[in-house]
C-alpha atoms as a PDB file:
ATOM      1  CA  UNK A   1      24.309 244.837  42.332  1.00  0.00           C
ATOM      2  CA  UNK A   2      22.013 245.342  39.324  1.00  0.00           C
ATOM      3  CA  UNK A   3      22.532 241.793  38.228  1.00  0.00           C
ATOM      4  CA  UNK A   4      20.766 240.717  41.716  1.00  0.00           C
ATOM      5  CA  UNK A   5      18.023 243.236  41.929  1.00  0.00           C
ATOM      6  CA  UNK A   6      17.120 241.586  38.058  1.00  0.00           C
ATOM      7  CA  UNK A   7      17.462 238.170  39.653  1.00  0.00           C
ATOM      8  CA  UNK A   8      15.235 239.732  42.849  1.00  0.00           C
ATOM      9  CA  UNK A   9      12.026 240.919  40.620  1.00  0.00           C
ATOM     10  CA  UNK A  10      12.367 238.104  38.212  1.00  0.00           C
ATOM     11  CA  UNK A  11      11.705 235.579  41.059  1.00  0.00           C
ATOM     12  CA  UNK A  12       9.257 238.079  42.698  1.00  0.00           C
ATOM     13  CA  UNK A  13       7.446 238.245  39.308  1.00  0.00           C
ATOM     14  CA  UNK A  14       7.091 234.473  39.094  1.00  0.00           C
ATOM     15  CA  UNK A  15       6.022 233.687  42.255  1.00  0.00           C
ATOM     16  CA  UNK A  16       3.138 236.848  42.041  1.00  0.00           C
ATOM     17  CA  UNK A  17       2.167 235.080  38.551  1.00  0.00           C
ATOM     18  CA  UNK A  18       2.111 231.252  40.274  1.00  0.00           C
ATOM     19  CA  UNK A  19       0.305 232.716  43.155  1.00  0.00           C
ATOM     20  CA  UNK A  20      -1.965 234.404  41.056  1.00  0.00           C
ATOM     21  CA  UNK A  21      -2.693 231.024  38.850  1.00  0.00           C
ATOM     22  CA  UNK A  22      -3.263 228.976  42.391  1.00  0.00           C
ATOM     23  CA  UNK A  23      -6.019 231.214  43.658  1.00  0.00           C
ATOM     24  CA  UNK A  24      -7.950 231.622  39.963  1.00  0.00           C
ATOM     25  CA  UNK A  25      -7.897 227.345  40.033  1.00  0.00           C
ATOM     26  CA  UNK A  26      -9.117 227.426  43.517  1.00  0.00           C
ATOM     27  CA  UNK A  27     -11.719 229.680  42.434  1.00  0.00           C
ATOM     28  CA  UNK A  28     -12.326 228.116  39.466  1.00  0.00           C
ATOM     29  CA  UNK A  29     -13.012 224.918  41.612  1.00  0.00           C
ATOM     30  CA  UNK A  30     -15.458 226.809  44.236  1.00  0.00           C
ATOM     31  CA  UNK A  31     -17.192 228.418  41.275  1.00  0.00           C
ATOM     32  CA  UNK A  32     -17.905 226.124  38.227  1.00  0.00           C
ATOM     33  CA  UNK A  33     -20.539 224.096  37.947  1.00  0.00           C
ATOM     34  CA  UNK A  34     -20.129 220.878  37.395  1.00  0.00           C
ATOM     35  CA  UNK A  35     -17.172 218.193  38.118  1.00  0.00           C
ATOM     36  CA  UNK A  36     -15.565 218.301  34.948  1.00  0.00           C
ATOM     37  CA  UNK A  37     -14.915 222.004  34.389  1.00  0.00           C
ATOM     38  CA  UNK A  38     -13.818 221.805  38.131  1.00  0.00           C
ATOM     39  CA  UNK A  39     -11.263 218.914  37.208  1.00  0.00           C
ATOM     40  CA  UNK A  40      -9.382 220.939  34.317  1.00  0.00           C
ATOM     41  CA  UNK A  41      -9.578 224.183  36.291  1.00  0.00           C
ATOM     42  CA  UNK A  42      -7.946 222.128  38.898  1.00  0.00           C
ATOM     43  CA  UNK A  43      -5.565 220.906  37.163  1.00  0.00           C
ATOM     44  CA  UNK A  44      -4.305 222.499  34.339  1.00  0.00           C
ATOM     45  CA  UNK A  45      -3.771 225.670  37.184  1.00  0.00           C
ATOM     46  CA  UNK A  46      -2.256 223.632  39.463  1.00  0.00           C
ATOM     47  CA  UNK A  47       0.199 222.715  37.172  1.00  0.00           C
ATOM     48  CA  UNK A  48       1.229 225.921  36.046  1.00  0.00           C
ATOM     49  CA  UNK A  49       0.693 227.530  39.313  1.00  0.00           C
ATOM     50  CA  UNK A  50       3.381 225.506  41.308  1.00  0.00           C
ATOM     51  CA  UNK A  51       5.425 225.152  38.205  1.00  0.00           C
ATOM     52  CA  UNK A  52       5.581 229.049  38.012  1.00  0.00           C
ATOM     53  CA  UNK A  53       5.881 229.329  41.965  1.00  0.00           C
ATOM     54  CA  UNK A  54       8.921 226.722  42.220  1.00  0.00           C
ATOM     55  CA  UNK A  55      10.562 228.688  39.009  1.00  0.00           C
ATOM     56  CA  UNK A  56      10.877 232.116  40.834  1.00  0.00           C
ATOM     57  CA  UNK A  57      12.318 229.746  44.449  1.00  0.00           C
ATOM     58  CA  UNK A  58      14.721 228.375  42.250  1.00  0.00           C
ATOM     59  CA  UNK A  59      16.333 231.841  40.940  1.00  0.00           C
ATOM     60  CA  UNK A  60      15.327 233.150  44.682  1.00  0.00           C
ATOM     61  CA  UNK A  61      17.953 230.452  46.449  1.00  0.00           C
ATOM     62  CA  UNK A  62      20.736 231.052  43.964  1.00  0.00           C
ATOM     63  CA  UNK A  63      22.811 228.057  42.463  1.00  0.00           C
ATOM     64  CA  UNK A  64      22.362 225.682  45.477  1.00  0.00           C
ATOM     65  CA  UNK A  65      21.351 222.565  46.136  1.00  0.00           C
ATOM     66  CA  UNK A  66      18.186 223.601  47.400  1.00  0.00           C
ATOM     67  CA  UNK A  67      18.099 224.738  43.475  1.00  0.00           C
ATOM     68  CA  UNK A  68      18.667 221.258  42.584  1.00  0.00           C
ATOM     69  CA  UNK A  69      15.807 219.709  44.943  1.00  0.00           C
ATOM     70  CA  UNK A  70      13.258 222.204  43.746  1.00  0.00           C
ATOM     71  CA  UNK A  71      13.909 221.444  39.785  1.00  0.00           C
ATOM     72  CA  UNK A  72      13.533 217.734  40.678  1.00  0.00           C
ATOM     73  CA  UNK A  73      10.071 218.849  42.210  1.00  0.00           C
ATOM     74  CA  UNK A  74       8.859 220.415  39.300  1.00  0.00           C
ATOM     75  CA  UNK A  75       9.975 217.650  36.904  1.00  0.00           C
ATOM     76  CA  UNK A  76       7.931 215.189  40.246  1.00  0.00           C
ATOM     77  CA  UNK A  77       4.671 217.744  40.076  1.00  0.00           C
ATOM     78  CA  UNK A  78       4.925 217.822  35.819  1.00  0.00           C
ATOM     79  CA  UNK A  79       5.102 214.150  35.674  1.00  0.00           C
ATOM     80  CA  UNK A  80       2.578 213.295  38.563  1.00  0.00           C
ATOM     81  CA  UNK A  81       0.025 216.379  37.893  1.00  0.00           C
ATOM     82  CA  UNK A  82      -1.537 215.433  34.973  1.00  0.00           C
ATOM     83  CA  UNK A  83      -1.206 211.454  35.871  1.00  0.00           C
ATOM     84  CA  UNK A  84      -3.659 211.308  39.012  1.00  0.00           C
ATOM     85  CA  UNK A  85      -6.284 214.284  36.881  1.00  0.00           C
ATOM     86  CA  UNK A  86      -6.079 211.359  33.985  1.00  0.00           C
ATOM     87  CA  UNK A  87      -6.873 208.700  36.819  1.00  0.00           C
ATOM     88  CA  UNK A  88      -9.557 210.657  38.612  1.00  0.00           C
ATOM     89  CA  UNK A  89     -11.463 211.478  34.845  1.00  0.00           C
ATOM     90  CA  UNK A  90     -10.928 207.908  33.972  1.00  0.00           C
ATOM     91  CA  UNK A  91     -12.532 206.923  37.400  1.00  0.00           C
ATOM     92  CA  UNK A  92     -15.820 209.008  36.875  1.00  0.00           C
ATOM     93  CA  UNK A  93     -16.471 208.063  33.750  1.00  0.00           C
ATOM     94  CA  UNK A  94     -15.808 204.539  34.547  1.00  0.00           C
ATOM     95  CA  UNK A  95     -18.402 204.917  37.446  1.00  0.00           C
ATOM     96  CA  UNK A  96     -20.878 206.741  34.532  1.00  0.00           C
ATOM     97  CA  UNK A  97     -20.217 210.608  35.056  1.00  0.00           C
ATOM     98  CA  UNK A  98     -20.556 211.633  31.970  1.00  0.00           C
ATOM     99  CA  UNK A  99     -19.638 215.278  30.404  1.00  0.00           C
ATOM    100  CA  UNK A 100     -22.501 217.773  29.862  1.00  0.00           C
ATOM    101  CA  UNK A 101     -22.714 218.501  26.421  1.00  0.00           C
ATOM    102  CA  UNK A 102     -24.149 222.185  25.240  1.00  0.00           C
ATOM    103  CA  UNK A 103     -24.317 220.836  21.420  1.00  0.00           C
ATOM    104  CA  UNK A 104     -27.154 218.719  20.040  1.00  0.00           C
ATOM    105  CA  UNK A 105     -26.714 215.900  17.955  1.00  0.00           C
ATOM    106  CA  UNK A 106     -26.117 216.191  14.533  1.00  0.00           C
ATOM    107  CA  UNK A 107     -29.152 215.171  12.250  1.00  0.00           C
ATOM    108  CA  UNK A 108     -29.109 212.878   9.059  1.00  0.00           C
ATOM    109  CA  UNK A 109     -30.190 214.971   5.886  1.00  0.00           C
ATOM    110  CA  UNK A 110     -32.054 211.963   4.304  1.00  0.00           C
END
């Protein structure tokens, strides 16, 4: 009985946390400024949002298969996640977006 109520606020606690990490990356995106700080907020949230989210439905749904299909979507989301964010950064700067930079260039001492 105590064993599932641990089991029950574990998996609660993880999906609050993934939840939590999916709507600070989706404001992250409405909010930042430009594309590129949009792009990592995107994705590096994303990533451990549904990552965190799938975790607590996996201890949720016991030893299952369901259990099964949801750990090969996590290893799908890990793999593919950071993939298409590489693709869609190499795409902008291939069509000349290029990153603000805050610093100035360095300057010779001669």
């Amino acid at each position: 009985m105590a064993l599932d109520m641990f089991y029950d606020i574990l998996s609660w606690c993880l999906i609050g946390l993934g939840c939590f990490f999916v709507l600070i990356g989706a404001l992250g995106v409405l909010k930042l400024p430009e594309f590129w700080s949009r792009l990592h907020a995107a994705s590096v949230v994303e990533s451990a949002g549904m990552i965190l989210l799938i975790s607590g439905l996996c201890i949720q749904s016991g030893l299952s298969l369901i259990t099964v299909k949801l750990i090969l979507l996590i290893v799908f989301l890990f793999l593919t996640g950071p993939t298409a964010t590489h693709a869609v950064a190499s795409a902008a700067l291939v069509s000349g977006m290029k990153p603000k930079s805050d610093l100035k260039e360095p300057q010779d001492s001669l």
